[in-house]
N, C-alpha and C. Protein backbone atom coordinates (compact mmCIF):
# COMPACT_ATOMS: atom_id res chain seq x y z
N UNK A 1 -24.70 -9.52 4.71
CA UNK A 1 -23.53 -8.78 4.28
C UNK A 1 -22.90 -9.47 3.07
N UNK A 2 -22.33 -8.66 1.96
CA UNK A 2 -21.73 -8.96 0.74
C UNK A 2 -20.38 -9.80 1.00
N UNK A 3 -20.50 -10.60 0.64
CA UNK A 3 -19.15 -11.97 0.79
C UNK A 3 -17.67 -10.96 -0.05
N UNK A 4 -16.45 -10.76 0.36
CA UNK A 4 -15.48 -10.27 -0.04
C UNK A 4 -14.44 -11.94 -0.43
N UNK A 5 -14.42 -11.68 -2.01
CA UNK A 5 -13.67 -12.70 -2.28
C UNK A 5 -11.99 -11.94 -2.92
N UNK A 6 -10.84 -12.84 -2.45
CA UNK A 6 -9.50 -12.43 -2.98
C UNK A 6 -9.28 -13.27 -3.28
N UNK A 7 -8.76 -13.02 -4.81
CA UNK A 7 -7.28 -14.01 -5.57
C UNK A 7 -6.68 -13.48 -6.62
N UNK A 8 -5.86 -14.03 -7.04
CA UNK A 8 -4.63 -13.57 -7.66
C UNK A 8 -5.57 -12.61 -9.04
N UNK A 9 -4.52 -11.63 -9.43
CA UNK A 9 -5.64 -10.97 -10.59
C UNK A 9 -5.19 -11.93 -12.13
N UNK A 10 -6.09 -11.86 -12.83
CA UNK A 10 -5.71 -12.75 -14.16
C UNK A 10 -5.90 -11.82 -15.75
N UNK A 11 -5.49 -11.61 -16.67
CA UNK A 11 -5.77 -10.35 -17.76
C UNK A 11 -7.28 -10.58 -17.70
N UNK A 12 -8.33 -11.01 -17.87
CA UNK A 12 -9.54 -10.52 -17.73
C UNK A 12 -9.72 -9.21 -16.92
N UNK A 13 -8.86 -9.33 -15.73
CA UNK A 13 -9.12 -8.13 -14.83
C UNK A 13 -8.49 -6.63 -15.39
N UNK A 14 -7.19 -7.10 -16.16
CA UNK A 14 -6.67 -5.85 -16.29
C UNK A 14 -7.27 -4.48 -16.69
N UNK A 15 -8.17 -4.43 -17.27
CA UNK A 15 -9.34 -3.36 -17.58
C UNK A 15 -9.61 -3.32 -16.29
N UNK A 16 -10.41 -3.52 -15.93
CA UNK A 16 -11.20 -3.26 -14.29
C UNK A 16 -10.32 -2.73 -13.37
N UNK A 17 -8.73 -3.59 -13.48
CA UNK A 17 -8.01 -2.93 -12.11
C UNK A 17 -7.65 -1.31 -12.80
N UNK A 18 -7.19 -1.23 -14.01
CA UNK A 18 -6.49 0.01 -14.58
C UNK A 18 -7.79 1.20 -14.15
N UNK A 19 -8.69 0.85 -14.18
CA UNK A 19 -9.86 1.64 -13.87
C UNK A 19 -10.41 2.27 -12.52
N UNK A 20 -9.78 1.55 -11.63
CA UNK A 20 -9.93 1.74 -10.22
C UNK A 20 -9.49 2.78 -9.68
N UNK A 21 -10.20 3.75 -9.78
CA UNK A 21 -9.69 5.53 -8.63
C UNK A 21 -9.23 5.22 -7.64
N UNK A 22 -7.53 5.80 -7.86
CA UNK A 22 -7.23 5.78 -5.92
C UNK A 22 -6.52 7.39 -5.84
N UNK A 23 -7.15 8.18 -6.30
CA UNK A 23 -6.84 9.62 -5.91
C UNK A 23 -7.51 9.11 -4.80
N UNK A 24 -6.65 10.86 -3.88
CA UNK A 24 -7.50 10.83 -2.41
C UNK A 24 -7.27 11.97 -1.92
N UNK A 25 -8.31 12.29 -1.03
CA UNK A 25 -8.07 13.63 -0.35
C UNK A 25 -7.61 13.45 0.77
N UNK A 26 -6.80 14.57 1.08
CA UNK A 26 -6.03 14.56 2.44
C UNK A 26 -6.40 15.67 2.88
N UNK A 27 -6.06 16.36 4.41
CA UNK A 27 -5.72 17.58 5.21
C UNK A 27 -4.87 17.31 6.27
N UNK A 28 -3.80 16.03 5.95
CA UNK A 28 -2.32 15.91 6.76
C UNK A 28 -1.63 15.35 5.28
N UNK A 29 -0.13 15.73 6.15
CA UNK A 29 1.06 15.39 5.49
C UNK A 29 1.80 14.66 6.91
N UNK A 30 2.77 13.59 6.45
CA UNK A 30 3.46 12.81 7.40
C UNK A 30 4.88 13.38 7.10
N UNK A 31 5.64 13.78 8.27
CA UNK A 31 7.26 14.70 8.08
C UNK A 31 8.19 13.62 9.14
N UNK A 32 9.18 13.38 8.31
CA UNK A 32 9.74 12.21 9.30
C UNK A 32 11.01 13.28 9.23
N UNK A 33 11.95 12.94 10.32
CA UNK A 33 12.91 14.05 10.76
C UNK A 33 14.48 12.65 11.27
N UNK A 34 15.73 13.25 10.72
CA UNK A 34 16.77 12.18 11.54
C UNK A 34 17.52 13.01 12.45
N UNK A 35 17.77 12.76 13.59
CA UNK A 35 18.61 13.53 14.33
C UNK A 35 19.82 12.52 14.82
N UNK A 36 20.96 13.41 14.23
CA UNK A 36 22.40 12.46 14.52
C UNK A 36 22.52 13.20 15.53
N UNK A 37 22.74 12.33 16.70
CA UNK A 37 24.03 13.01 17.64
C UNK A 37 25.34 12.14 17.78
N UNK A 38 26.19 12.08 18.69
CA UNK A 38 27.21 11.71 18.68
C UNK A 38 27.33 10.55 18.39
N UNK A 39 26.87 9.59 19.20
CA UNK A 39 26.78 8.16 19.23
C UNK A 39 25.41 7.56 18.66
N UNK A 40 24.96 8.29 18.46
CA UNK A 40 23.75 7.51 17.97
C UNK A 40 22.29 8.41 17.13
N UNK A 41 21.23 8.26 16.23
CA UNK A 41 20.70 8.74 15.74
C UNK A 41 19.17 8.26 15.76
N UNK A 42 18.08 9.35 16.01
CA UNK A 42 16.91 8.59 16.12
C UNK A 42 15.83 9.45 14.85
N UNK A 43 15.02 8.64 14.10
CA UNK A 43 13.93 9.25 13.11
C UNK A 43 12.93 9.48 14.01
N UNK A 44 12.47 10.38 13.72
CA UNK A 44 10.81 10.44 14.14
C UNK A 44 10.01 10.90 12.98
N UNK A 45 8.50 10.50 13.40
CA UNK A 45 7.48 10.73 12.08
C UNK A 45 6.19 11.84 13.22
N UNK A 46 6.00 12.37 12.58
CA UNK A 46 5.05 13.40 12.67
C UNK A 46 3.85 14.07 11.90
N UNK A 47 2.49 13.68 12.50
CA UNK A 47 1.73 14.31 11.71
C UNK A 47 1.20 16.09 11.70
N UNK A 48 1.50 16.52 10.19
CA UNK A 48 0.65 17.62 10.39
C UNK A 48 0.28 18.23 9.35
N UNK A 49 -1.05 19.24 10.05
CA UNK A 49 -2.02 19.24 9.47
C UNK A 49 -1.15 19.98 8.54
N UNK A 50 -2.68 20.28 7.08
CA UNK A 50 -2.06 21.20 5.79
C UNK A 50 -3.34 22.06 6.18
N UNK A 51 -3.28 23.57 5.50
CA UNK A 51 -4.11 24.68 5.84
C UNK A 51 -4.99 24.35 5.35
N UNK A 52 -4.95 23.30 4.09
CA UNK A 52 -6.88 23.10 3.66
C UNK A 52 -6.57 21.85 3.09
N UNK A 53 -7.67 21.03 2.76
CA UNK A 53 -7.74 19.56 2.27
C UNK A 53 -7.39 19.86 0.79
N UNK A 54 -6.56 19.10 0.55
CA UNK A 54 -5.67 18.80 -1.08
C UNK A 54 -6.33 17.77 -1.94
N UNK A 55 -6.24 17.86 -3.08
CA UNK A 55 -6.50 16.55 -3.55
C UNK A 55 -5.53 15.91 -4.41
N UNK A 56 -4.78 14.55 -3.95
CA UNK A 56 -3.64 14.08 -4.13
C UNK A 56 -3.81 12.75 -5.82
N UNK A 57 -3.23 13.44 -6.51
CA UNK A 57 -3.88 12.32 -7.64
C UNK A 57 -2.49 10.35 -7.18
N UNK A 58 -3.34 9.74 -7.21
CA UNK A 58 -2.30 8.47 -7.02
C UNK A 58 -1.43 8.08 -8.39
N UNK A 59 0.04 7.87 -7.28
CA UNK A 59 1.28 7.91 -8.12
C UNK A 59 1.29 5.75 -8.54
N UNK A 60 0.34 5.80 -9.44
CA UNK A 60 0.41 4.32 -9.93
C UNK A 60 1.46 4.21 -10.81
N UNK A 61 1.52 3.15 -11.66
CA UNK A 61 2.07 3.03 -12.81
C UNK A 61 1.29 2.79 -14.21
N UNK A 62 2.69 2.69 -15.03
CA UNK A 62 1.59 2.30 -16.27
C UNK A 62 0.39 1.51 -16.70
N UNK A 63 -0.66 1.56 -17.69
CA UNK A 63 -0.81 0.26 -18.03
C UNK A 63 0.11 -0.81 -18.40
N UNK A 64 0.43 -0.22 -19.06
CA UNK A 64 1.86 -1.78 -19.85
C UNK A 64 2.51 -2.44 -18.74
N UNK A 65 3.15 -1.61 -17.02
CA UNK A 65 3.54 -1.83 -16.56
C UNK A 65 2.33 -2.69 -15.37
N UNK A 66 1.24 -2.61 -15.07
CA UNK A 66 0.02 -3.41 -14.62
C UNK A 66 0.02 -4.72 -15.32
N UNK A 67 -0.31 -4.28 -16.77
CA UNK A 67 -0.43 -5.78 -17.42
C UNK A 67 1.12 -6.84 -16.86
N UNK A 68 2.06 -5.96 -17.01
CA UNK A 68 3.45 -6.86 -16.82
C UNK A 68 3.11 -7.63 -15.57
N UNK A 69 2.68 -6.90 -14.30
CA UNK A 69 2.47 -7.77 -13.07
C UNK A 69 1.13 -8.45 -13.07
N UNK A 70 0.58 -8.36 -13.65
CA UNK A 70 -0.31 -9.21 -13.74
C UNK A 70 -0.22 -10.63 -14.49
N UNK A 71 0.20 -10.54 -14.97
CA UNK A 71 1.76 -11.77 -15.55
C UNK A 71 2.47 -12.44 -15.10
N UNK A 72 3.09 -11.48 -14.50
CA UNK A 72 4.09 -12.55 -13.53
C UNK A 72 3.21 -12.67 -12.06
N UNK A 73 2.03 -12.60 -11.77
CA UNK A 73 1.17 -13.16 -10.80
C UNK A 73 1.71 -12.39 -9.54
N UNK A 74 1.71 -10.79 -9.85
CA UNK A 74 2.29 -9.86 -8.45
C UNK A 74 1.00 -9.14 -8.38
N UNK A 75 -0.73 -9.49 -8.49
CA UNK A 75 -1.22 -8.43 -7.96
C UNK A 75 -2.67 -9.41 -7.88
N UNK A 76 -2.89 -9.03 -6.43
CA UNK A 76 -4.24 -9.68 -5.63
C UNK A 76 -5.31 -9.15 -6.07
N UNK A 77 -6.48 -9.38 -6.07
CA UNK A 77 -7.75 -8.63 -6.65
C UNK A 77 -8.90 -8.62 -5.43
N UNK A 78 -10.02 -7.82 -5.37
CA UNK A 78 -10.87 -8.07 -4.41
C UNK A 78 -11.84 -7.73 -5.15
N UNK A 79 -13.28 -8.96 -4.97
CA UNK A 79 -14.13 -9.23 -5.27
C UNK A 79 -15.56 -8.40 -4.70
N UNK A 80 -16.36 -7.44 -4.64
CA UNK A 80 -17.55 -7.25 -3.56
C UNK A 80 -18.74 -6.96 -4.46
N UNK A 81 -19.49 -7.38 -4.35
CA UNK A 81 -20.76 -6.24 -4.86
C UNK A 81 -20.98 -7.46 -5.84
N UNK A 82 -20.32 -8.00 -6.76
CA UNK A 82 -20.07 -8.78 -7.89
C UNK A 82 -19.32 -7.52 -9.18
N UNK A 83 -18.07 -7.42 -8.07
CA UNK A 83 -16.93 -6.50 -9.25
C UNK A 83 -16.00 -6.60 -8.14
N UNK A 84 -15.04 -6.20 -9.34
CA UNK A 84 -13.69 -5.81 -8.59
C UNK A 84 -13.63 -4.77 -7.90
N UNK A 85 -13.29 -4.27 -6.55
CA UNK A 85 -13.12 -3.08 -6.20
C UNK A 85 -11.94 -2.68 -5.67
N UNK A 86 -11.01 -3.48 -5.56
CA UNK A 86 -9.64 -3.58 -5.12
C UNK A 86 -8.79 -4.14 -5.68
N UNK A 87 -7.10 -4.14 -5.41
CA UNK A 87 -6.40 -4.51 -5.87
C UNK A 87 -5.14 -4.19 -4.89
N UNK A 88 -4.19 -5.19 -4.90
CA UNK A 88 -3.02 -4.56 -4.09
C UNK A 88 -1.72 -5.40 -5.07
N UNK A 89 -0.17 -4.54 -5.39
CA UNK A 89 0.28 -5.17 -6.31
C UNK A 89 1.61 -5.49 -4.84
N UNK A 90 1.83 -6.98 -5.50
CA UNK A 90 2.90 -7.28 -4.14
C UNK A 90 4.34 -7.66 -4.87
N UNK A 91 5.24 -7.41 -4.35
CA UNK A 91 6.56 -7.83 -5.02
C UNK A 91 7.24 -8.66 -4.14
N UNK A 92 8.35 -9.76 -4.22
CA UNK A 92 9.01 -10.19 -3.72
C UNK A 92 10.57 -9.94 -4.11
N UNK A 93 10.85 -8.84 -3.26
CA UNK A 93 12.17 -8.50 -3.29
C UNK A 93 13.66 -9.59 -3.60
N UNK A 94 14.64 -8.73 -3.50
CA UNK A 94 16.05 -9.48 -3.80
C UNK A 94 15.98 -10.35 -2.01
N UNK A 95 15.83 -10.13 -1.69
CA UNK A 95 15.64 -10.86 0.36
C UNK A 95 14.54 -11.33 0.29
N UNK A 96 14.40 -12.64 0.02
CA UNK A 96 13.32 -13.28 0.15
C UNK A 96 12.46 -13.95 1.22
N UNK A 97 13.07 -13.06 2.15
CA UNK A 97 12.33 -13.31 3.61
C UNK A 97 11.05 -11.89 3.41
N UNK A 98 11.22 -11.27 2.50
CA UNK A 98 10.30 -9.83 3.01
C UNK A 98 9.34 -10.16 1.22
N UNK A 99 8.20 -9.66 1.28
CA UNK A 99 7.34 -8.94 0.07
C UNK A 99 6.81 -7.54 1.03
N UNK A 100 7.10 -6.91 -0.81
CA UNK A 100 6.55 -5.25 -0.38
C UNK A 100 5.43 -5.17 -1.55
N UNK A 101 4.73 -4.13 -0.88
CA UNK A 101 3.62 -4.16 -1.26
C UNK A 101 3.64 -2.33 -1.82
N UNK A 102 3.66 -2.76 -3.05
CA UNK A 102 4.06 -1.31 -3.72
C UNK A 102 3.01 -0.40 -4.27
N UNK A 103 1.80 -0.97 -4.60
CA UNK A 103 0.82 -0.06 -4.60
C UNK A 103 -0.73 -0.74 -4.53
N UNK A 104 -1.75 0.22 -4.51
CA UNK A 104 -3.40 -0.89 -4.44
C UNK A 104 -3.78 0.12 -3.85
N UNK A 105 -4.91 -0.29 -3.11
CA UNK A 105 -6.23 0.45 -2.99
C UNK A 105 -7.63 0.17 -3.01
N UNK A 106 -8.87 0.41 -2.88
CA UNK A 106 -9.85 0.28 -3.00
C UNK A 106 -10.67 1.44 -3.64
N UNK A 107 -11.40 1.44 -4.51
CA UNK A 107 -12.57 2.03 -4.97
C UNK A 107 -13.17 3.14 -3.49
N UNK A 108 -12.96 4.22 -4.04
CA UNK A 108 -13.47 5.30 -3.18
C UNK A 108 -14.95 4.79 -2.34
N UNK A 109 -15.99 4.41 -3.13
CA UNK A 109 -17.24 4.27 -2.82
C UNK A 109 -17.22 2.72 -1.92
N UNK A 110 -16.58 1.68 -1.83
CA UNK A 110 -15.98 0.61 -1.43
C UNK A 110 -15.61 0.68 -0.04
N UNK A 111 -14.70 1.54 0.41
CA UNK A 111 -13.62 1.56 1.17
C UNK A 111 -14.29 1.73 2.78
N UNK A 112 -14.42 1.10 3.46
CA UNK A 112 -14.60 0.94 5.13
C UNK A 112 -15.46 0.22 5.22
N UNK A 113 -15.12 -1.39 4.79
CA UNK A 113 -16.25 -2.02 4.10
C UNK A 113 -15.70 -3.39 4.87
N UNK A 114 -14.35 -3.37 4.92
CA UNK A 114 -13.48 -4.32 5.43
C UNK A 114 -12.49 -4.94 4.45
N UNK A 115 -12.71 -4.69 2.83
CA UNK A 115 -12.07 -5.09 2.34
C UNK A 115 -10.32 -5.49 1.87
N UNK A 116 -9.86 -4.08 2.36
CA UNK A 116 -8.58 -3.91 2.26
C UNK A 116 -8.03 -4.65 2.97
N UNK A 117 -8.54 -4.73 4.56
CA UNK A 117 -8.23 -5.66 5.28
C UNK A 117 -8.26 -7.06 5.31
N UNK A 118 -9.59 -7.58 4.04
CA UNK A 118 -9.59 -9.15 4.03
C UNK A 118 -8.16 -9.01 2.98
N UNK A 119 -7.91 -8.33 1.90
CA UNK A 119 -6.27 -8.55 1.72
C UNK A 119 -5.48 -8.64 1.95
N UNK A 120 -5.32 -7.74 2.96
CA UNK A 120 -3.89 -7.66 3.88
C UNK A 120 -3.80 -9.10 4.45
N UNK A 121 -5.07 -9.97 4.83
CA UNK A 121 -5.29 -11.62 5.70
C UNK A 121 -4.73 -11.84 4.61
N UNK A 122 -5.13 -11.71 3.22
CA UNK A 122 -4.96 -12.81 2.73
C UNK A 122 -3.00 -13.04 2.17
N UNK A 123 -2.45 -11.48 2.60
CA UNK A 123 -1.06 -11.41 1.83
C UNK A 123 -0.14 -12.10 3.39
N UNK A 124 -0.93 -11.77 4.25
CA UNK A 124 -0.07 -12.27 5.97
C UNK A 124 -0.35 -13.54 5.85
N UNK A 125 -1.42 -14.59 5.60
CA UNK A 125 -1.60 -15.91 5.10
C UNK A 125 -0.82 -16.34 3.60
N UNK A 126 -0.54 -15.44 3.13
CA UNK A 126 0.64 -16.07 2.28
C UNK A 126 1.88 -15.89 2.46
N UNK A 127 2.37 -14.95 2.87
CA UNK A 127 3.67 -14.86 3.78
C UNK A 127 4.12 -16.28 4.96
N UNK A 128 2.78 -15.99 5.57
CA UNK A 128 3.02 -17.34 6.91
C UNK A 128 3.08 -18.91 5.88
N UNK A 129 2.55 -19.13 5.23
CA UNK A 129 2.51 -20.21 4.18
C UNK A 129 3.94 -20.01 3.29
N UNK A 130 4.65 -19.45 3.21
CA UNK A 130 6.26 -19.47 2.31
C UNK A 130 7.13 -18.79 3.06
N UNK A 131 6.69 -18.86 4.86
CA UNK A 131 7.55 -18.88 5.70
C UNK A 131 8.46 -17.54 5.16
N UNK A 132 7.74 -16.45 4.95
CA UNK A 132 8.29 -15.22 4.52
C UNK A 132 7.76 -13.97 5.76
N UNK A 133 8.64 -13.48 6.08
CA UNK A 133 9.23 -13.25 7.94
C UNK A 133 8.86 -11.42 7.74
N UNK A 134 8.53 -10.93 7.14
CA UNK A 134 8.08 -9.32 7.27
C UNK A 134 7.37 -8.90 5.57
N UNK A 135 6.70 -7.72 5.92
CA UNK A 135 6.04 -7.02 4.97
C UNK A 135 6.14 -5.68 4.82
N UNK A 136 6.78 -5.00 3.66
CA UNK A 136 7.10 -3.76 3.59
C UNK A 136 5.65 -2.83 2.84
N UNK A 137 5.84 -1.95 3.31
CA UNK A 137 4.33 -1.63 2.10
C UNK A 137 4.65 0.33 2.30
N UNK A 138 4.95 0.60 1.11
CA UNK A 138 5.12 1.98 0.29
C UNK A 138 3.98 3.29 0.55
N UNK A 139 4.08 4.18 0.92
CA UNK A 139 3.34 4.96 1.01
C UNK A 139 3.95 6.07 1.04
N UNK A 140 2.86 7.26 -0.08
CA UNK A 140 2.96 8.34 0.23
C UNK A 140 2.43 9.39 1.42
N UNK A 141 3.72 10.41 1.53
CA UNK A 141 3.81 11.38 2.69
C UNK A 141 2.66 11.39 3.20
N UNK A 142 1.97 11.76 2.13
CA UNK A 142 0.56 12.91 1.99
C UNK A 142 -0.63 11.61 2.65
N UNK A 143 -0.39 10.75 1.95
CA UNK A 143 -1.92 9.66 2.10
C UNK A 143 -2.11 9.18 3.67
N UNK A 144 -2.36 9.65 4.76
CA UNK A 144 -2.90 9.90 5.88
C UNK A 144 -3.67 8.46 5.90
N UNK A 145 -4.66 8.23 5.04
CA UNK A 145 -6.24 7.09 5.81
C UNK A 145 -5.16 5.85 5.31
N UNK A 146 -4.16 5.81 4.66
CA UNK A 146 -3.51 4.36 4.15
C UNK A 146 -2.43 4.21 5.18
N UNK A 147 -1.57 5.50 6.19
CA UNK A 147 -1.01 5.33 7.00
C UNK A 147 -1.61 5.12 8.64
N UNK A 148 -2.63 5.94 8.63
CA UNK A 148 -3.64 5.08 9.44
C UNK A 148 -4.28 3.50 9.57
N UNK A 149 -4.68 3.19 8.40
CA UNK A 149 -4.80 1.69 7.87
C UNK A 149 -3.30 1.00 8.26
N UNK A 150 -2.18 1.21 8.51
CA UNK A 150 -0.96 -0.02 8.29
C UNK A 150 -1.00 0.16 9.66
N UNK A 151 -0.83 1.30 10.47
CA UNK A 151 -1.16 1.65 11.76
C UNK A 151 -2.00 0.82 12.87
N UNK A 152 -3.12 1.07 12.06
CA UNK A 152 -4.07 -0.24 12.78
C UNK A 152 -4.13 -1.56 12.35
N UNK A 153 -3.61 -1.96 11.56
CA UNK A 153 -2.73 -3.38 11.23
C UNK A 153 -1.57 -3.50 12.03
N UNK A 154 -0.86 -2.91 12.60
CA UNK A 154 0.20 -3.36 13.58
C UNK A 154 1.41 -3.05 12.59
N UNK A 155 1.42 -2.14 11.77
CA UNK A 155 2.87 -1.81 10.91
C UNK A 155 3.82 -0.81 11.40
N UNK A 156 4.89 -0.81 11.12
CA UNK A 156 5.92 -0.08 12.17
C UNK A 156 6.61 0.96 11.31
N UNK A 157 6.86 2.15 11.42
CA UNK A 157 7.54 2.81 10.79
C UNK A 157 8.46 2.69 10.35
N UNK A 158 9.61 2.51 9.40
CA UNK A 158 10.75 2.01 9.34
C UNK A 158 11.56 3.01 8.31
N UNK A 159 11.22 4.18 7.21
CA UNK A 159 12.04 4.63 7.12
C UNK A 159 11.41 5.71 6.02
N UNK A 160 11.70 6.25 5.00
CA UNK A 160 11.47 6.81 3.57
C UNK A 160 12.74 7.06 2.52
N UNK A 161 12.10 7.68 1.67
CA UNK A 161 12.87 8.15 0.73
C UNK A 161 12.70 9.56 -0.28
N UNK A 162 13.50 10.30 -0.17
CA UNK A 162 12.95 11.39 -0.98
C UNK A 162 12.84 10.87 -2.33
N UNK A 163 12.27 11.67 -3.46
CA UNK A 163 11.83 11.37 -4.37
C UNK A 163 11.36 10.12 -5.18
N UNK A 164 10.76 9.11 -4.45
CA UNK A 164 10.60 8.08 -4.59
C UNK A 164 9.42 8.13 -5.46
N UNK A 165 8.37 8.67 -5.62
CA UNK A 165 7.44 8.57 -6.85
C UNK A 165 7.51 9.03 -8.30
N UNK A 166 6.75 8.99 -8.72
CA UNK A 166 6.95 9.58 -10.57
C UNK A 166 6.85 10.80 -10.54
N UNK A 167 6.27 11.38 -9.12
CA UNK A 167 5.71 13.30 -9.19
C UNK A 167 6.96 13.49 -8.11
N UNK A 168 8.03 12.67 -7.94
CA UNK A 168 8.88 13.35 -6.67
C UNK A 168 8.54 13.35 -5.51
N UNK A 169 7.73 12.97 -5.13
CA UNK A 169 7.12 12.95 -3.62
C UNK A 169 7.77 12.23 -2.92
N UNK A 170 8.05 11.80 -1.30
CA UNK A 170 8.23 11.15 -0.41
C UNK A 170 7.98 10.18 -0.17
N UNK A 171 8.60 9.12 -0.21
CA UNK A 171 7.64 7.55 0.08
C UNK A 171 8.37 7.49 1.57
N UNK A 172 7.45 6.96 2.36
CA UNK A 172 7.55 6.48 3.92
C UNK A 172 7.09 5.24 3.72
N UNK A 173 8.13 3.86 4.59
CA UNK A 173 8.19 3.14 4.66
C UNK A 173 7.41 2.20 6.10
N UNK A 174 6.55 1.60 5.81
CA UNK A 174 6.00 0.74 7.45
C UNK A 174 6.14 -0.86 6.80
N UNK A 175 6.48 -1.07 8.23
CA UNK A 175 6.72 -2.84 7.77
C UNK A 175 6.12 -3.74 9.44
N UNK A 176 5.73 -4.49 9.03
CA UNK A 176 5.28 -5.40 9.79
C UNK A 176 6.23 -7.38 9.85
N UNK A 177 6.45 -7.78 10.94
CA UNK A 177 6.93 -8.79 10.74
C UNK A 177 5.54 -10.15 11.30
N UNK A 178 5.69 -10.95 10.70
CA UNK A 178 5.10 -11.90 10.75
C UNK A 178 5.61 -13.24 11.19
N UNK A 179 4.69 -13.80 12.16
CA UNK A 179 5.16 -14.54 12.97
C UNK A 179 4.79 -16.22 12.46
């Protein structure tokens, strides 16, 4: 089996990561709902289906804005095959007990390979190493196999936001704490 190597990305990469497809197809949408009652209020999240599979283009950012984090040393790279096929960009918020993990992905042809997951080790091994106590990580409504993925990582629902992308879409929030 092909050795999966991660580390920090360096401008050599920036071509390679800007290049990386993370459109995706879906046939769910995630609908989170708040219900106030008197004393108290509970969210729920809910999956459901859409009448036919969509194809969702990914709400990245710029180049200029890639190169910037790649700079200030906010985005992991993953190694397989002998190329890059991944990338995940991490931020460390104003609360420096938490990093969120604002966008990444893997290469369509890549993906159930294990890789995403040797990242996620490697961002929970850097968290546990700077004694940094939870992980937020951004997702859209629509992207189903990435809310499945935090899911089976042990990530917890924790909230959204309307119009949180560049197309207006929904970002839903899962966070995991680390021990």
């Amino acid at each position: 089996m092909e050795e999966i190597n991660i580390r920090m990305a360096n401008m050599a990469d920036f071509p390679l990561i800007t290049e990386i497809d993370l459109d995706f197809d879906s046939e769910f949408v995630w609908k989170s709902q708040m219900i106030d009652d008197l004393d108290a209020y509970s969210i729920s999240i809910q999956k459901i289906k859409l009448p036919k599979v969509i194809h969702v283009p990914f709400q990245g950012v710029t180049e200029d804005a890639v190169e910037a984090m790649i700079k200030r040393q906010e985005v992991i790279c993953a190694h397989y095959d002998n190329q890059i096929v991944g990338f995940l960009r991490l931020e460390q918020d104003d609360n420096t007990s938490r990093i969120l993990l604002k966008t990444g992905g893997v290469k369509p042809e890549y993906r159930r390979k294990g890789i995403c997951s040797a990242m996620m080790n490697v961002v929970e091994a850097t968290a546990v190493e700077n004694q940094i106590s939870r992980i937020v990580c951004t997702v859209q409504a629509k992207n189903d196999s990435a809310i499945q993925f935090l899911a089976a990582h042990h990530f917890s629902y924790c909230g959204y936001q309307e119009f949180y992308f560049p197309n207006l879409e929904i970002a839903l929030f899962f966070a995991k704490n680390i021990r």
